[in-house]
C-alpha atoms as a PDB file:
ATOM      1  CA  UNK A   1      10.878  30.084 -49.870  1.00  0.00           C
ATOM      2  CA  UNK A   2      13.091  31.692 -52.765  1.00  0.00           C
ATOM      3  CA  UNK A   3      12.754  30.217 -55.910  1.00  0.00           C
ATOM      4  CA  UNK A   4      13.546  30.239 -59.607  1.00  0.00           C
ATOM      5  CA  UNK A   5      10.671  32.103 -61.806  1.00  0.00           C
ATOM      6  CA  UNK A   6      12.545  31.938 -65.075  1.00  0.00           C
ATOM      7  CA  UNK A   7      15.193  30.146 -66.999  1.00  0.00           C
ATOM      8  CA  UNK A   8      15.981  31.831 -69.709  1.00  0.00           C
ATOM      9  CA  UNK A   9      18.884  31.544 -72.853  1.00  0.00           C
ATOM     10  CA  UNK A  10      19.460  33.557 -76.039  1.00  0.00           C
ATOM     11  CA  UNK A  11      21.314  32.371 -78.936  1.00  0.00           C
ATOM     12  CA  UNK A  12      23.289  35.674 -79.104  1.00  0.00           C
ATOM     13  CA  UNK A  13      24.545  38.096 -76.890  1.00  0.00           C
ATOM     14  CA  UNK A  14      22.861  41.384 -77.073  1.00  0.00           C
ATOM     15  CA  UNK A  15      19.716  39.731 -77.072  1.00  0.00           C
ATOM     16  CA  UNK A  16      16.607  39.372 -74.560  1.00  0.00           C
ATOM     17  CA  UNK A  17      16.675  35.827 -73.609  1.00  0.00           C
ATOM     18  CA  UNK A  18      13.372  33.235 -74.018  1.00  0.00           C
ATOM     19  CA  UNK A  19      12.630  31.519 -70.694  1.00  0.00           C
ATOM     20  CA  UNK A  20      12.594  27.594 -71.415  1.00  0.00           C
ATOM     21  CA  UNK A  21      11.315  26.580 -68.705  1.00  0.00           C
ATOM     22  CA  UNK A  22      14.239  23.947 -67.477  1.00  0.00           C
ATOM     23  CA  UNK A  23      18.414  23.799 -68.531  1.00  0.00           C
ATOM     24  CA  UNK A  24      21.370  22.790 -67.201  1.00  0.00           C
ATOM     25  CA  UNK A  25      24.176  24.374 -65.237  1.00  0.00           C
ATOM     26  CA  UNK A  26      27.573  23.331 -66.726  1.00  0.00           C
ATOM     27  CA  UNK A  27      30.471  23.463 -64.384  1.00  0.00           C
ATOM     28  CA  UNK A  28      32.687  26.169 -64.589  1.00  0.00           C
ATOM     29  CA  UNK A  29      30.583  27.600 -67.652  1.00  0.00           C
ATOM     30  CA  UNK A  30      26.910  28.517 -67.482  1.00  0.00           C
ATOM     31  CA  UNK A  31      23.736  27.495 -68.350  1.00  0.00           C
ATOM     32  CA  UNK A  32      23.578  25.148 -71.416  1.00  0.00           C
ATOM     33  CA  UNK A  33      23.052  26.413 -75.035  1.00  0.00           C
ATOM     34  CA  UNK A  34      23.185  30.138 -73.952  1.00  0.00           C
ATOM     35  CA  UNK A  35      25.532  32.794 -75.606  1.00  0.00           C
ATOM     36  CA  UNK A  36      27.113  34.363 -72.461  1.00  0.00           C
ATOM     37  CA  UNK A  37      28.239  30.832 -70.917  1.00  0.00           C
ATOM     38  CA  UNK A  38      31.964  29.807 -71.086  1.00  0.00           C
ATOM     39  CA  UNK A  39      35.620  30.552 -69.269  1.00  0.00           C
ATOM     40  CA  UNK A  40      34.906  33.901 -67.135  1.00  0.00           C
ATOM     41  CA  UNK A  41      33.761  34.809 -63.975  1.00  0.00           C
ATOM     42  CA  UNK A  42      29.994  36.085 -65.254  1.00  0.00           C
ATOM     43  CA  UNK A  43      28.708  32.875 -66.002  1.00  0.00           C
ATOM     44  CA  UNK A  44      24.813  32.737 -65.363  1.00  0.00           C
ATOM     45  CA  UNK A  45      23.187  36.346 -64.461  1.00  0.00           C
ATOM     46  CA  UNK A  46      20.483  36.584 -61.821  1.00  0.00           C
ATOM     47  CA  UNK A  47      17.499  39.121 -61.808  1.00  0.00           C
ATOM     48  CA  UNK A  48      15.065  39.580 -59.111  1.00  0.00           C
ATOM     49  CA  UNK A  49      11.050  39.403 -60.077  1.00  0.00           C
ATOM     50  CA  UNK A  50      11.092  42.251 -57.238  1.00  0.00           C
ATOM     51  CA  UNK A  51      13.483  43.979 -59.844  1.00  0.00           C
ATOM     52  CA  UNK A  52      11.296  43.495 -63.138  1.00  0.00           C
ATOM     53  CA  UNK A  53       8.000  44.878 -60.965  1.00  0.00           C
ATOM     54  CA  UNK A  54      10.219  47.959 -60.219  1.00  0.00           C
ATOM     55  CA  UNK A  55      10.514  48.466 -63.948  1.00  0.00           C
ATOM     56  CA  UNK A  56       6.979  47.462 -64.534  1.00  0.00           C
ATOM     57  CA  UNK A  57       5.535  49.967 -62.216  1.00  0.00           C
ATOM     58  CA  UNK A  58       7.477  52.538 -64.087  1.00  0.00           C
ATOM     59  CA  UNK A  59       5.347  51.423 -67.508  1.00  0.00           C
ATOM     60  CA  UNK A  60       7.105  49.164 -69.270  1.00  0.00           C
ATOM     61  CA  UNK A  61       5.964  45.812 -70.452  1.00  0.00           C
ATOM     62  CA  UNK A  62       8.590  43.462 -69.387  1.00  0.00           C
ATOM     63  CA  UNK A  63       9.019  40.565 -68.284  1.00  0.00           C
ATOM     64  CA  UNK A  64      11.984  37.457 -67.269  1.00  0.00           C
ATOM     65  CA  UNK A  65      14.501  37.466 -69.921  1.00  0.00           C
ATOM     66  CA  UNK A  66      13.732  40.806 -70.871  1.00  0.00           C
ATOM     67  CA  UNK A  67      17.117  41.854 -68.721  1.00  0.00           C
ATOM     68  CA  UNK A  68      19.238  39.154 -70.698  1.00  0.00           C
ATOM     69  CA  UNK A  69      19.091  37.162 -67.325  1.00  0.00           C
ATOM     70  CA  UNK A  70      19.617  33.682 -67.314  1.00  0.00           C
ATOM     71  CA  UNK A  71      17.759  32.844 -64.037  1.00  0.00           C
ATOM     72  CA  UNK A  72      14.868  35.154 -62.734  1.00  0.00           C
ATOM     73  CA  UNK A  73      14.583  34.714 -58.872  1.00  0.00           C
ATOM     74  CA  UNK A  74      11.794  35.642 -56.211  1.00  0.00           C
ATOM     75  CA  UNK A  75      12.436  35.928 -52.406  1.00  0.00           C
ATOM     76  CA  UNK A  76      16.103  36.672 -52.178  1.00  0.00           C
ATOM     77  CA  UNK A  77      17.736  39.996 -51.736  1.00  0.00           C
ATOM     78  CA  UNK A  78      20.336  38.922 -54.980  1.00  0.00           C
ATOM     79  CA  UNK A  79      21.787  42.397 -55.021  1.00  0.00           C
ATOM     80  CA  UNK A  80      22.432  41.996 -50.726  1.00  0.00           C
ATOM     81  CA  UNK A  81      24.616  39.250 -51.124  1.00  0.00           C
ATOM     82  CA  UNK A  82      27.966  39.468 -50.719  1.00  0.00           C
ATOM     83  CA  UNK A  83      30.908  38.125 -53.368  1.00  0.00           C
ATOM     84  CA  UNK A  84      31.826  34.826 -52.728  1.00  0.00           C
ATOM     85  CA  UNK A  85      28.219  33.757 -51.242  1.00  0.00           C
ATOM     86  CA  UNK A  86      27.113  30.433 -52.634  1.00  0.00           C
ATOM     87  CA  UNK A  87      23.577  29.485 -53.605  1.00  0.00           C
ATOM     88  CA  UNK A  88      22.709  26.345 -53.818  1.00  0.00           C
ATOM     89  CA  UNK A  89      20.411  25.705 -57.452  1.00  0.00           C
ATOM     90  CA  UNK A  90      17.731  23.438 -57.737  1.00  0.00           C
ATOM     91  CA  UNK A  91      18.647  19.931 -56.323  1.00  0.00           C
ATOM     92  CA  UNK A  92      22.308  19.828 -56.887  1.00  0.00           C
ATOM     93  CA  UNK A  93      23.989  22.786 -58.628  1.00  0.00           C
ATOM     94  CA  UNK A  94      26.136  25.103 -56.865  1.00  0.00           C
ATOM     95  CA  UNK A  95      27.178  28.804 -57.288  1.00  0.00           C
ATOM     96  CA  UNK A  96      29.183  31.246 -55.979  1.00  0.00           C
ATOM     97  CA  UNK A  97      28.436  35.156 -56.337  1.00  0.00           C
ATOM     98  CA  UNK A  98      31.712  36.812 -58.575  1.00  0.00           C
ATOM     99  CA  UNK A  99      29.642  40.507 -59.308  1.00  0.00           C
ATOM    100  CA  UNK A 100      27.145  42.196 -58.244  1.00  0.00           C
ATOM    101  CA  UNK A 101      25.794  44.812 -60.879  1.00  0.00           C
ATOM    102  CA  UNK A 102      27.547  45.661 -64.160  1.00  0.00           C
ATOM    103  CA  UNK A 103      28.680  48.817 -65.957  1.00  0.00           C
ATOM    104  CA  UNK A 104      26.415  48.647 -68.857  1.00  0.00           C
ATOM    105  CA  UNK A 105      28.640  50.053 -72.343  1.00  0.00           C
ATOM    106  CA  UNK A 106      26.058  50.424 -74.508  1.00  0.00           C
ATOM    107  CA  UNK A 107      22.960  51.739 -73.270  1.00  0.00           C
ATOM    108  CA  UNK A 108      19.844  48.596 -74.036  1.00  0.00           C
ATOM    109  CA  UNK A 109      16.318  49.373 -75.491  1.00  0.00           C
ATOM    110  CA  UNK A 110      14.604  49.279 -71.970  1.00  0.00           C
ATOM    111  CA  UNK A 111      17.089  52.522 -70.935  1.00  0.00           C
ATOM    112  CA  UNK A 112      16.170  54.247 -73.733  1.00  0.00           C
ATOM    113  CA  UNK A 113      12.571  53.186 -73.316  1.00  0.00           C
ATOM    114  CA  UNK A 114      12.415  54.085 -69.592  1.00  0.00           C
ATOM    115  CA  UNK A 115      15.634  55.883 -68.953  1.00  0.00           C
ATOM    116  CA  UNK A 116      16.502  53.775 -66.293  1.00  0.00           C
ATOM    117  CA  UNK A 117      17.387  49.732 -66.462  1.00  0.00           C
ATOM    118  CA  UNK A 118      17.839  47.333 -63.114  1.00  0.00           C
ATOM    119  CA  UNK A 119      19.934  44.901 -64.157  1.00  0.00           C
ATOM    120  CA  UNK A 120      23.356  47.299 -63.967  1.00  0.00           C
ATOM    121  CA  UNK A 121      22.271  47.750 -60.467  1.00  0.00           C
ATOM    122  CA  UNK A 122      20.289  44.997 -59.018  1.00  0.00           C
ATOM    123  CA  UNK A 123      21.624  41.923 -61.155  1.00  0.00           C
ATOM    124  CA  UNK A 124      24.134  39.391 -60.084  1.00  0.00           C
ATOM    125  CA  UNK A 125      26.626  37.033 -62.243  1.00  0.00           C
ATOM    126  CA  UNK A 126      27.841  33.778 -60.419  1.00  0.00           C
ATOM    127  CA  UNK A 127      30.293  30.848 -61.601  1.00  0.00           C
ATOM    128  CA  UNK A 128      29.132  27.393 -61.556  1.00  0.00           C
ATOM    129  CA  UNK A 129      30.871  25.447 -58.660  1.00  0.00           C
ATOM    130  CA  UNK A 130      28.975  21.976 -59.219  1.00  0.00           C
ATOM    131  CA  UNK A 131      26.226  21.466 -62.184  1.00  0.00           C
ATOM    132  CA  UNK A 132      22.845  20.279 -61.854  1.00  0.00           C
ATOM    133  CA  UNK A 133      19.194  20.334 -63.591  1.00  0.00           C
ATOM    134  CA  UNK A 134      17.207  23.746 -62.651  1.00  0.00           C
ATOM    135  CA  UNK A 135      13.933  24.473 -63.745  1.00  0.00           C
ATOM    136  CA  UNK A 136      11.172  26.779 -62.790  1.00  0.00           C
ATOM    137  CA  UNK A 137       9.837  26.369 -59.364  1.00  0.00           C
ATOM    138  CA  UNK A 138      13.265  25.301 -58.075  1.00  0.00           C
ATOM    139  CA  UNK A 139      14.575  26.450 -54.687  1.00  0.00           C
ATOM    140  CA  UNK A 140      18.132  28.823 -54.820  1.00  0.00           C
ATOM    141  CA  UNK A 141      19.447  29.359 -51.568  1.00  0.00           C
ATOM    142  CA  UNK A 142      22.442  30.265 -49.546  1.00  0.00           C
ATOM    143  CA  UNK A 143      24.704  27.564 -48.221  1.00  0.00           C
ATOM    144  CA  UNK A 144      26.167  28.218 -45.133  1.00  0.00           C
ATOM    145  CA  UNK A 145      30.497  28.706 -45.872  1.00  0.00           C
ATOM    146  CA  UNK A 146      32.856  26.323 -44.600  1.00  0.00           C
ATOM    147  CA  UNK A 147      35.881  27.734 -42.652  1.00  0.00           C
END
């Protein structure tokens, strides 16, 4: 079953986030206490493990949060989803997919370490339809869409 490996915040942005272990997901802004939260449409970012092994394999010591990704995933194809998908977080939060990838301005210390990075390719950035708790070991899943 997919599930959450990380949960991770930064203070700053343009900084590799610190997994804590648990946080909240605000409605219609992000996860709590973390720099890229607020009013847009890229409120949490989601990184496949599968994503950070690619990068790993290529000789890097990295790890979740290393990306700047607020939730690090295993078992779902995050980068195969299409917009407007929604994932059900944890017991109760809800999210719907607004970008897959990202063009990435500045060029972070894992390009220039590896001269490649994953996240411009393989992350995602959802809204926050309903808030909840989410935590490591959590479930994320799609929810079937209404007509």
């Amino acid at each position: 079953m997919p599930r959450i490996v990380a949960v991770c915040i930064s203070p700053k942005k343009g900084q590799r986030k610190k997994n804590v272990g648990a946080g909240i997901l605000l409605k219609e802004h992000g996860l709590k206490d973390d720099a890229h939260a607020g009013d847009w449409h890229r409120q949490v970012s989601l990184l496949a493990m599968e994503s950070i092994h690619k990068m790993q394999a290529a000789g890097l010591d990295v790890g979740p949060g290393d990306f700047a990704e607020n939730l690090t995933t295993q078992g779902i194809d995050l980068p195969g989803l299409p917009l407007g998908t929604k994932l059900r977080i944890g017991p109760r939060a809800l999210g719907e997919v607004t970008q897959i990838g990202k063009e990435c301005h500045n060029r972070c210390a894992i390009f220039h370490q590896a001269g490649d990075c994953v996240m411009p390719r393989e992350g995602i950035f959802i809204r926050v339809l309903e808030e909840g708790p989410v935590q490591v070991g959590d479930s994320i899943e799609t929810v079937d869409q209404i007509s």
